[in-house]
Protein backbone atom coordinates (compact mmCIF):
# COMPACT_ATOMS: atom_id res chain seq x y z
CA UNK A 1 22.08 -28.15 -59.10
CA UNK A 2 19.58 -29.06 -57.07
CA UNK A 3 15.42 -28.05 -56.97
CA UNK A 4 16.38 -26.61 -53.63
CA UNK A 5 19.09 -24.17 -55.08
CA UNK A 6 16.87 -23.48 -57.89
CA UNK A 7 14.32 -22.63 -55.80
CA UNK A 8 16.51 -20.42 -53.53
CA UNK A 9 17.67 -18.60 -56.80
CA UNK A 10 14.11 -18.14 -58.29
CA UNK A 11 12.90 -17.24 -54.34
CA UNK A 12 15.68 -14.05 -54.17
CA UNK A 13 14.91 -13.36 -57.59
CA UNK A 14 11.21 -12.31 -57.58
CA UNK A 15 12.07 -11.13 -54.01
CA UNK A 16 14.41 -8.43 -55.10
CA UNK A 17 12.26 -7.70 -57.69
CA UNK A 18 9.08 -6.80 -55.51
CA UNK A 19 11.47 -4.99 -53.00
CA UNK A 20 12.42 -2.66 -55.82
CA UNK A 21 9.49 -2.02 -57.02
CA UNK A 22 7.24 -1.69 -54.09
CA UNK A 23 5.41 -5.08 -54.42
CA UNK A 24 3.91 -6.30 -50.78
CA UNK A 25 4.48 -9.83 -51.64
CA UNK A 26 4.89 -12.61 -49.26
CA UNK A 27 6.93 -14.55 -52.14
CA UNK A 28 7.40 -18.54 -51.76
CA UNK A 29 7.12 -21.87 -54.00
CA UNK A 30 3.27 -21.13 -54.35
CA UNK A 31 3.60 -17.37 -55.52
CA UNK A 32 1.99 -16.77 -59.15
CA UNK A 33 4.08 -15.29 -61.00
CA UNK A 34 1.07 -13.84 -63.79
CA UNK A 35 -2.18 -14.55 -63.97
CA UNK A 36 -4.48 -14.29 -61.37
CA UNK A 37 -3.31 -12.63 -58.06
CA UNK A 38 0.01 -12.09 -59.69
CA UNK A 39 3.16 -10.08 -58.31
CA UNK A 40 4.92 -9.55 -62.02
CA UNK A 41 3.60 -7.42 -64.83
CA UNK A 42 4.80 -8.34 -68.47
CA UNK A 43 7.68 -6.07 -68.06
CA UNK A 44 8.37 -7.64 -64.45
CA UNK A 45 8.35 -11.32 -66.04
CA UNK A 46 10.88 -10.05 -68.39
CA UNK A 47 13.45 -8.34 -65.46
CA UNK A 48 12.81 -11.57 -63.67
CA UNK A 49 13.74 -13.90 -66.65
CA UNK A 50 16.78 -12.14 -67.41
CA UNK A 51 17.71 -12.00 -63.94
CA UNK A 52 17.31 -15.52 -63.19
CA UNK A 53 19.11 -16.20 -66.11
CA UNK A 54 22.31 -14.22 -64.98
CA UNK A 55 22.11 -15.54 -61.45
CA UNK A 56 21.84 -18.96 -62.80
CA UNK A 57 25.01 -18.34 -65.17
CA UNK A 58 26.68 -17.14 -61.98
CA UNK A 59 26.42 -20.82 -61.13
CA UNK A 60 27.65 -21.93 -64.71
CA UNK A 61 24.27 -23.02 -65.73
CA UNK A 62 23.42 -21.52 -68.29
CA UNK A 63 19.61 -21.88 -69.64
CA UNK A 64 17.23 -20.22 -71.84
CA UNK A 65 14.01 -19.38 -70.13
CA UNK A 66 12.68 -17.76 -73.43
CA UNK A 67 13.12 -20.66 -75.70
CA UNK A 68 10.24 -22.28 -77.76
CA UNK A 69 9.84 -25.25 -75.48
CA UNK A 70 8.92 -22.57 -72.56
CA UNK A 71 6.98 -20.24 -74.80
CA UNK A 72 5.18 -22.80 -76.94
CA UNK A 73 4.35 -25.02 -73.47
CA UNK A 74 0.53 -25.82 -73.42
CA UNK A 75 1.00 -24.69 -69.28
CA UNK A 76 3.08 -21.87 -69.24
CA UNK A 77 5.96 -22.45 -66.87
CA UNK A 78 5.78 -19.06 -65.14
CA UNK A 79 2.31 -19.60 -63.51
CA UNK A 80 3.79 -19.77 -60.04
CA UNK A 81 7.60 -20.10 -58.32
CA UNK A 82 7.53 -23.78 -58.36
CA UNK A 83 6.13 -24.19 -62.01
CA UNK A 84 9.39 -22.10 -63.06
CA UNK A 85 11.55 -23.99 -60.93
CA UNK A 86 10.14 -27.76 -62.26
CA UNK A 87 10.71 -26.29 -65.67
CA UNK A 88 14.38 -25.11 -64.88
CA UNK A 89 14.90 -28.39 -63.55
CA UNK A 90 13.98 -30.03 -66.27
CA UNK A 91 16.27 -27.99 -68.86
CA UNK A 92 18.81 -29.57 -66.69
CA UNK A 93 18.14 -32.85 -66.85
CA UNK A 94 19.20 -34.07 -69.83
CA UNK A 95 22.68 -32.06 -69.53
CA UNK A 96 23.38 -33.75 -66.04
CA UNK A 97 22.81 -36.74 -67.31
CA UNK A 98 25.24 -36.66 -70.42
């Protein structure tokens, strides 16, 4: 799978998300996700996770967003859309290349 798919995944994701719960958001690779200026609260991150998750397992990728290498990460990997989507990426790597 490509960044671009994940990206498009992650994008309708967080879009759907704001939609249903009356979020003005323009949402695209430089959205934060929490912190500062954020469109998620804690419960919002956790919809989105488990959404992304499902949508990606549509695709028979299956990934753990939740697992100690995202959680324990000195930059957490759901600062913005594109930080998410480099760390998806990356949890793909190594199983594209076995």
């Amino acid at each position: 799978m490509t960044k671009k798919e994940i990206e498009s995944i992650v994008i309708s994701v967080v879009r759907d998300y704001c939609i249903n719960n009356d979020v003005n958001a323009d949402i695209d690779s430089y959205t934060p996700l929490i912190g500062e200026n954020r469109v998620l609260d804690s419960m919002g991150l956790v919809n989105v996770i488990v959404d992304i998750e499902t949508a990606l397992m549509e695709e028979n990728i299956e990934v753990s967003l939740t697992s100690e290498a995202a959680m324990s990460s000195r930059i957490s990997p759901f600062r913005t859309v594109n930080a998410l989507c480099n760390f998806i990426e990356g949890q793909l790597q190594p199983e594209e290349n076995e």
